[in-house]
Protein backbone atom coordinates (compact mmCIF):
# COMPACT_ATOMS: atom_id res chain seq x y z
CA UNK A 1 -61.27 23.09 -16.77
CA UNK A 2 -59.47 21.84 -20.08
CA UNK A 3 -56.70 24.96 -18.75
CA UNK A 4 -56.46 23.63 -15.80
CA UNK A 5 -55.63 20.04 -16.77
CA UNK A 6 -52.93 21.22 -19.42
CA UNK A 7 -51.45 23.47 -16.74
CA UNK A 8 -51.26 20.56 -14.48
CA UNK A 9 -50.19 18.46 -16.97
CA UNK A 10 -47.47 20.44 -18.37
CA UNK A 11 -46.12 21.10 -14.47
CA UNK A 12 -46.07 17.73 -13.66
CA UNK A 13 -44.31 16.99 -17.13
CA UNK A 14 -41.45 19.78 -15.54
CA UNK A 15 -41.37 18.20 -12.16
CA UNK A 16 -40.59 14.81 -13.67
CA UNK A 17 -38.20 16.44 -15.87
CA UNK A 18 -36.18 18.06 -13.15
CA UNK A 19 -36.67 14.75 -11.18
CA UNK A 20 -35.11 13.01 -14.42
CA UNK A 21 -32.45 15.58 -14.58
CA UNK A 22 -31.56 14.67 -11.13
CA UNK A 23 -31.47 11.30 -11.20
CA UNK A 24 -28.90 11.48 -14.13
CA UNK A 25 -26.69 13.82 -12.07
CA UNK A 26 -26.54 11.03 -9.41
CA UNK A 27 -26.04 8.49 -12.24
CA UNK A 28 -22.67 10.67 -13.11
CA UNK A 29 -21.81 11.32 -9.39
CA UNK A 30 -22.02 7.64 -8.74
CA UNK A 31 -19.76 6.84 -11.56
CA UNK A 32 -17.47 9.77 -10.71
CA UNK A 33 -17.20 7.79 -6.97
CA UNK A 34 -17.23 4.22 -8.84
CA UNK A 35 -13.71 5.80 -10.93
CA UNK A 36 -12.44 7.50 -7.67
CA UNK A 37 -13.11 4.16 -6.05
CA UNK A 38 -11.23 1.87 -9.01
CA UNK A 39 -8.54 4.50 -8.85
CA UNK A 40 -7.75 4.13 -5.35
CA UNK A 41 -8.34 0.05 -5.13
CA UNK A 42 -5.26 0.58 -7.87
CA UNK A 43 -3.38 2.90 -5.87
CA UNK A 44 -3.98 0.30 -2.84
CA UNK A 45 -2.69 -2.58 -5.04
CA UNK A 46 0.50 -0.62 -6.04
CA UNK A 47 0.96 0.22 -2.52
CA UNK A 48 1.20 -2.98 -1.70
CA UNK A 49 3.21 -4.55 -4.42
CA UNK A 50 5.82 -1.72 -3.20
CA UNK A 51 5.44 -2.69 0.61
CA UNK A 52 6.04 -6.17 -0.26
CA UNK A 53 9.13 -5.29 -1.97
CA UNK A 54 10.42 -3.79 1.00
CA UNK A 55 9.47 -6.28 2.87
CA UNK A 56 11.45 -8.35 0.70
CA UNK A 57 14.31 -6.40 0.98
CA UNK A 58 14.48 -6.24 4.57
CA UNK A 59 14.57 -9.75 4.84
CA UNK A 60 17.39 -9.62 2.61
CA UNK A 61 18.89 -7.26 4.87
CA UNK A 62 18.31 -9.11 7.71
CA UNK A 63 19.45 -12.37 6.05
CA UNK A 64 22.43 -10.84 4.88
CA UNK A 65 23.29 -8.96 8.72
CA UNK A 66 22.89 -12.61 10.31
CA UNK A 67 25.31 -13.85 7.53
CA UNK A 68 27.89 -10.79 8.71
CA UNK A 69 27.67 -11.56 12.18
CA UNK A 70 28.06 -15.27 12.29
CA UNK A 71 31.48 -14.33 10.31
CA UNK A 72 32.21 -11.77 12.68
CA UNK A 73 31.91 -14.01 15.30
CA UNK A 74 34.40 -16.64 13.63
CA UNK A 75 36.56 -13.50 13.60
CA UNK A 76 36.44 -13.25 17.29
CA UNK A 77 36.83 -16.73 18.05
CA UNK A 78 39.75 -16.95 16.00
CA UNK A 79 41.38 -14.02 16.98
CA UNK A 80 40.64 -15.30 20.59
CA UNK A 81 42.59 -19.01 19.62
CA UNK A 82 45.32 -16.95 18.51
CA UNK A 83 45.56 -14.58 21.32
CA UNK A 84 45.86 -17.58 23.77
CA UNK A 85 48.42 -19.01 21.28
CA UNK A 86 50.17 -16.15 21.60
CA UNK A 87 49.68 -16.17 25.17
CA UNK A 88 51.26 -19.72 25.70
CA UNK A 89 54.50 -18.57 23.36
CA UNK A 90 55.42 -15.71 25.62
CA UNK A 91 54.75 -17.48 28.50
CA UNK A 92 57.60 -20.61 27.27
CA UNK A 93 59.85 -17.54 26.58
């Protein structure tokens, strides 16, 4: 009987150290994913950073585009005045 109980004993002290050897494993595979998950939060944050520069930058773009056109369009206008100048000089002639 005294056989018995050490036997039992001694398997259960093997179950609960495979059980304990398992739970560590998912201890490390949770940290692995806890580091994969930090890791791509900061891969996130840099992604945005960089979209926001862009973003940035287009509006500069844009900013700069609306400054080129309101130009060109003083362009046109004056070029317009001076056709109809022009216009009114060959007609007197």
């Amino acid at each position: 009987m005294l056989g018995f109980a050490i036997g039992e004993y001694q398997r259960l002290v093997r179950e609960y150290q495979k059980l304990i050897h398992e739970y560590l494993r998912l201890v490390r595979e949770y940290q692995r994913l806890i580091h994969e998950y930090q890791r791509l939060i900061r891969e996130y944050q840099r992604l945005v950073r960089e979209y926001q520069k862009l973003i940035h930058e287009y509006q500069k773009l844009i900013h700069e585009y609306q400054r080129f056109i309101r130009e060109y369009q003083k362009l046109i206008r004056e070029y317009q005045r001076l056709v109809r100048q022009y216009s009114r000089l060959v007609q007197k002639i």
